[in-house]
C-alpha atoms as a PDB file:
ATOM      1  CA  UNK A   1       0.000   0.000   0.000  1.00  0.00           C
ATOM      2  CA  UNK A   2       1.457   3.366  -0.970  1.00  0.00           C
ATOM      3  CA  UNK A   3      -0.141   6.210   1.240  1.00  0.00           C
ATOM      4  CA  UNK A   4       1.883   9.847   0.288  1.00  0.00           C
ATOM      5  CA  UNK A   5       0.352  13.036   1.627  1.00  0.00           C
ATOM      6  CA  UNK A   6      -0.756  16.017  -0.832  1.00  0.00           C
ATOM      7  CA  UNK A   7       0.988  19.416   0.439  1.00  0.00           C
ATOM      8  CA  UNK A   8      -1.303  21.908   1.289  1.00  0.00           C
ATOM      9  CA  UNK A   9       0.134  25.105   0.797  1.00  0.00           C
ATOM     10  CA  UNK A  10      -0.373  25.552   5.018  1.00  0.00           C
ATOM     11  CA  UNK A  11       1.446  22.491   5.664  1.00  0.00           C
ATOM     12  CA  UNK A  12       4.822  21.524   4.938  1.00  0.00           C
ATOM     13  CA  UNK A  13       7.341  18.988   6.080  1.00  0.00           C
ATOM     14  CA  UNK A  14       4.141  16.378   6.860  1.00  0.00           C
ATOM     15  CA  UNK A  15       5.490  12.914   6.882  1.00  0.00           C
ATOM     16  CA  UNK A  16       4.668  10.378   4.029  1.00  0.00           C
ATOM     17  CA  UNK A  17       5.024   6.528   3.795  1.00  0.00           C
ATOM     18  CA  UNK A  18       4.655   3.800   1.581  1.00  0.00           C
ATOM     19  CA  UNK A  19       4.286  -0.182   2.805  1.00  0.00           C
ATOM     20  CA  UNK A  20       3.832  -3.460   1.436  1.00  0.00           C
ATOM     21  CA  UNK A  21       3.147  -6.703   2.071  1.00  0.00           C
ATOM     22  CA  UNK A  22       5.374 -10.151   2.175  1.00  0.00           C
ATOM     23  CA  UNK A  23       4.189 -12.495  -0.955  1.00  0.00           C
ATOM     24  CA  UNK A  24       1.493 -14.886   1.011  1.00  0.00           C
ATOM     25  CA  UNK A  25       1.531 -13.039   4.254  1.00  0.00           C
ATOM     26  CA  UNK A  26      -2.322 -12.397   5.203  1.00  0.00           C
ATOM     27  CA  UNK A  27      -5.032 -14.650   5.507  1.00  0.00           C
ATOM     28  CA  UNK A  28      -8.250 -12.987   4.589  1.00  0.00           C
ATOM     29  CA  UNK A  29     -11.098 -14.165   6.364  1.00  0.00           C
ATOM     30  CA  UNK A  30     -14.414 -15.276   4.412  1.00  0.00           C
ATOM     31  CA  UNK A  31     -17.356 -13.019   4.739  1.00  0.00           C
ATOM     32  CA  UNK A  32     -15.631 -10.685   7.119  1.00  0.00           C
ATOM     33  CA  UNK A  33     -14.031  -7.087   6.946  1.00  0.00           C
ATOM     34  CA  UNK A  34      -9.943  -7.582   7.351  1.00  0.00           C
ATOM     35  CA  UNK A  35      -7.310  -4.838   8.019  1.00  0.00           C
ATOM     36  CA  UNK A  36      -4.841  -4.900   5.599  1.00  0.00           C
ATOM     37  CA  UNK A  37      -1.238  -4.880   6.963  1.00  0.00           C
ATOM     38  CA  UNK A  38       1.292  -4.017   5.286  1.00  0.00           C
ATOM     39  CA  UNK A  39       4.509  -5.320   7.512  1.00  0.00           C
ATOM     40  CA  UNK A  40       7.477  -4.030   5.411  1.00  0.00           C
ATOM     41  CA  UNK A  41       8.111  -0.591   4.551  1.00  0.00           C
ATOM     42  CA  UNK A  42      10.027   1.242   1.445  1.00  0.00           C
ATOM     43  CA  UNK A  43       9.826   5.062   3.292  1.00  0.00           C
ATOM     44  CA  UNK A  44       7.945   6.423   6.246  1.00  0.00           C
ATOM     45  CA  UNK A  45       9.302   9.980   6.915  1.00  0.00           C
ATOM     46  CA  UNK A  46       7.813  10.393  10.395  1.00  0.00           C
ATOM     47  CA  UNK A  47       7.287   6.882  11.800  1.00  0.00           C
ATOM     48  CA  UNK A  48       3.471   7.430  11.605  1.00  0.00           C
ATOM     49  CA  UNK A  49       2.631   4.016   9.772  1.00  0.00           C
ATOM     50  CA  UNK A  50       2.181   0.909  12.159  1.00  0.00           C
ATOM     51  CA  UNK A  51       3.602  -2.023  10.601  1.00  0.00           C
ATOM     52  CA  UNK A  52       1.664  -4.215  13.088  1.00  0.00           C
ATOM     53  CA  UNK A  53      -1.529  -3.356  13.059  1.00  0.00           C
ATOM     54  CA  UNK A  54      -1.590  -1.357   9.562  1.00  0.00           C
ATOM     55  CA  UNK A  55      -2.535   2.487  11.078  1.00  0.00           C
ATOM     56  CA  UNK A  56      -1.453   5.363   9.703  1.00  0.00           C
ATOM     57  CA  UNK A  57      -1.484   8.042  12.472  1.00  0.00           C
ATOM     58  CA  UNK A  58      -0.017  11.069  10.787  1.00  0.00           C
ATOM     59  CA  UNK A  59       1.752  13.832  13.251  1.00  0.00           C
ATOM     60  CA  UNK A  60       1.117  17.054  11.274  1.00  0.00           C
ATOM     61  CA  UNK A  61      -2.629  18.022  10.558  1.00  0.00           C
ATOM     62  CA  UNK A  62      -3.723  18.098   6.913  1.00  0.00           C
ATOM     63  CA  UNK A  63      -5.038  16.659   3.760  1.00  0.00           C
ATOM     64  CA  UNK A  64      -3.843  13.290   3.135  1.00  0.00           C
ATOM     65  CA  UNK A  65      -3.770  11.130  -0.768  1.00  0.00           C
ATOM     66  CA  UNK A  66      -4.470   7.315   0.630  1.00  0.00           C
ATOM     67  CA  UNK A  67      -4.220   4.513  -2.143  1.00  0.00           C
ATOM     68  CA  UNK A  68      -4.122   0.904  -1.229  1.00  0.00           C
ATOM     69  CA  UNK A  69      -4.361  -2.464  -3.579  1.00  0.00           C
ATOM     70  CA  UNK A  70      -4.565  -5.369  -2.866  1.00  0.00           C
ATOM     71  CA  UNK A  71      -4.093  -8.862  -5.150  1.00  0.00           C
ATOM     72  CA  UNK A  72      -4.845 -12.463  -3.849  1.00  0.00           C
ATOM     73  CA  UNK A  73      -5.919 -16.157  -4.932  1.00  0.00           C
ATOM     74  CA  UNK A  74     -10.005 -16.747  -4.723  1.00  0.00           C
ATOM     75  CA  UNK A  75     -10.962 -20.322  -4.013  1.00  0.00           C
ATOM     76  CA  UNK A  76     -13.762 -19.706  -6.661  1.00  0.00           C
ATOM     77  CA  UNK A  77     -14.889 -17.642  -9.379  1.00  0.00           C
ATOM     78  CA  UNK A  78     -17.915 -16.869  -7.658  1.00  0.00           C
ATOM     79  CA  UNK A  79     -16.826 -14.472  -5.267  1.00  0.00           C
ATOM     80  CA  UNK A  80     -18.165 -10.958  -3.570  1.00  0.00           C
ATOM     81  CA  UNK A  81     -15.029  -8.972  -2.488  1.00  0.00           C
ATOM     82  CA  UNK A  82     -14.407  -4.824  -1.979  1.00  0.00           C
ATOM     83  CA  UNK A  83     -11.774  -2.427  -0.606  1.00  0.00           C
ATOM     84  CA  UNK A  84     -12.331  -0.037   1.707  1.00  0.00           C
ATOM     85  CA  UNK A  85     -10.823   3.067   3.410  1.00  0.00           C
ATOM     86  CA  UNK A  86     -11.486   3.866   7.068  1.00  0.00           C
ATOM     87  CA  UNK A  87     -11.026   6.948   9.117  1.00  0.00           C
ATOM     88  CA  UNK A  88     -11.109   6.801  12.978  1.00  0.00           C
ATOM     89  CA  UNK A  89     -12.701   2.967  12.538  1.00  0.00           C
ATOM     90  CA  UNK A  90     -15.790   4.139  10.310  1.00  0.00           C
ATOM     91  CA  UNK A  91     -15.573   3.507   6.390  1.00  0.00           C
ATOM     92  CA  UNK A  92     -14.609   6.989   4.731  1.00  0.00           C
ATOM     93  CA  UNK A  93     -14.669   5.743   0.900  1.00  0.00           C
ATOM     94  CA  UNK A  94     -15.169   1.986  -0.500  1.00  0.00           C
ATOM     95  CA  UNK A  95     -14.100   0.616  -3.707  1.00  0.00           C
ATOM     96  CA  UNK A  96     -14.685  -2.529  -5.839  1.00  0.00           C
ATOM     97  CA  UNK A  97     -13.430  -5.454  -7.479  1.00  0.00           C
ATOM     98  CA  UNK A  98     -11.295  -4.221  -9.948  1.00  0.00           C
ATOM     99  CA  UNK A  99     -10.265  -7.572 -11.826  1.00  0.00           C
ATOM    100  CA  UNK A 100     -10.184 -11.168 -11.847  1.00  0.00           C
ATOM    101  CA  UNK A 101      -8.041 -13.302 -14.068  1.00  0.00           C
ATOM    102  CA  UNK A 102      -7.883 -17.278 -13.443  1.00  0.00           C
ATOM    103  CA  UNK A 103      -9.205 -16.591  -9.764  1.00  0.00           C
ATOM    104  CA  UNK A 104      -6.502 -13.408  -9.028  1.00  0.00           C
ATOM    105  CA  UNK A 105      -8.986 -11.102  -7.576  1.00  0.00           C
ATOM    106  CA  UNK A 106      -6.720  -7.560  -7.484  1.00  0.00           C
ATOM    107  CA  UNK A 107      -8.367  -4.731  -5.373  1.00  0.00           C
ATOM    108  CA  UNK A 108      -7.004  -0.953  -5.402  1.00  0.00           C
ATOM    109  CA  UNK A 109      -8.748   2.270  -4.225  1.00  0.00           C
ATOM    110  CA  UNK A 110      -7.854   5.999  -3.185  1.00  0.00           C
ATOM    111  CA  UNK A 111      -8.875   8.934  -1.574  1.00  0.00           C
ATOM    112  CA  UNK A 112      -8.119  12.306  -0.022  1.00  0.00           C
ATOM    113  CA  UNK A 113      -8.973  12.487   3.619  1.00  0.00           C
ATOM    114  CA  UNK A 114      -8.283  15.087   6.098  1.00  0.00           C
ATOM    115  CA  UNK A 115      -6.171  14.022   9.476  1.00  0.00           C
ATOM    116  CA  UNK A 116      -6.072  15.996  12.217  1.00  0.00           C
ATOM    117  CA  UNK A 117      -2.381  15.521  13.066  1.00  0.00           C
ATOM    118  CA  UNK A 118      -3.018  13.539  16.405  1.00  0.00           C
ATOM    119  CA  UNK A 119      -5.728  11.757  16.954  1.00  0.00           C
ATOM    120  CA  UNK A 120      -7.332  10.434  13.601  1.00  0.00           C
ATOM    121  CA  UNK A 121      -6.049   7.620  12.160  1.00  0.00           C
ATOM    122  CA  UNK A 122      -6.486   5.640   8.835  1.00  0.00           C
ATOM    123  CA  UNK A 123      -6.685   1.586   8.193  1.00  0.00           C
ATOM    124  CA  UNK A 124      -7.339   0.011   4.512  1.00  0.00           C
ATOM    125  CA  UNK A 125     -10.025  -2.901   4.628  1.00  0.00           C
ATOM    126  CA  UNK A 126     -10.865  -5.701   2.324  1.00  0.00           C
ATOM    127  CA  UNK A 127     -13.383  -7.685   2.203  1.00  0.00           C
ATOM    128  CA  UNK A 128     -14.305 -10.958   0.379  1.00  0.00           C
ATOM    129  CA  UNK A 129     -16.925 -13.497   0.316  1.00  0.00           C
ATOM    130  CA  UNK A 130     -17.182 -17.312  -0.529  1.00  0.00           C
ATOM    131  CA  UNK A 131     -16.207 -20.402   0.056  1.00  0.00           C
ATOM    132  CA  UNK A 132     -13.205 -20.623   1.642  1.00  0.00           C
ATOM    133  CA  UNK A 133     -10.458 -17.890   2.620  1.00  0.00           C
ATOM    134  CA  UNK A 134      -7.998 -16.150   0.507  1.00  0.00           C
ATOM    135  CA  UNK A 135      -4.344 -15.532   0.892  1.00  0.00           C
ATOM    136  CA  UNK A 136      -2.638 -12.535  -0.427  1.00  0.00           C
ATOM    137  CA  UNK A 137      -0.084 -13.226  -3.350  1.00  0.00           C
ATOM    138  CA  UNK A 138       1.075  -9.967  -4.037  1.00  0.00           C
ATOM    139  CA  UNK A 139       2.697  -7.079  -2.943  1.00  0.00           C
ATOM    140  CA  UNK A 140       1.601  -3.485  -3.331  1.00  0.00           C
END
């Protein structure tokens, strides 16, 4: 998942961050919502991305550009799945299915969403439904 922040002219200096998974590394559950963690990071400026329970808890107040994706194996082609972005542990914007190939269900999504620089907090959800669970197979 690669979060980076938009400068507002007020703001400078916020921190930015992008993550990604291990190949195989998350279980998704069937027919429930699932934080995505990412456990491995390329950047994070200010330390304000949580590789263990996938929050980003920026430190400077302002308006942030959060993309995620996500790619794993379905056990069927029948399948229900969606991406989601959450602020403070409510959905702020949801996405869709964007493609599946052969079972490879790949999910991606973004939004702008203001942070208050202490207290908010934003998690990337997925969720998928049928039989069985999925694994992630990809990093993003």
């Amino acid at each position: 998942m690669a979060l980076t922040k938009v400068q507002p002219e007020i703001v400078s200096g916020g921190p930015a961050f992008s993550a990604y998974a291990t190949q195989n590394s998350q279980s998704i559950s069937n027919g429930s919502e699932t934080t995505v963690i990412y456990q491995n990071e390329n950047f994070d400026t200010a330390s304000c991305y949580n590789t263990g329970n996938g929050t980003f808890i920026p430190n400077v107040a302002g308006y942030y550009q959060l993309s995620g994706a996500i790619c794993f194996n379905s056990a069927t082609s029948t399948y229900e799945s969606l991406i989601s972005m959450y602020k403070n542990g409510v959905e702020w914007k949801r996405g869709s299915d964007n493609n599946n190939i052969a079972n490879i269900i790949s999910l991606s999504m973004s939004c702008l969403m203001y942070l208050n620089g202490s207290s908010d907090y934003a998690e990337l959800y997925v969720y998928y439904n049928t039989t069985g669970n999925a694994l992630t197979n990809s990093t993003a």
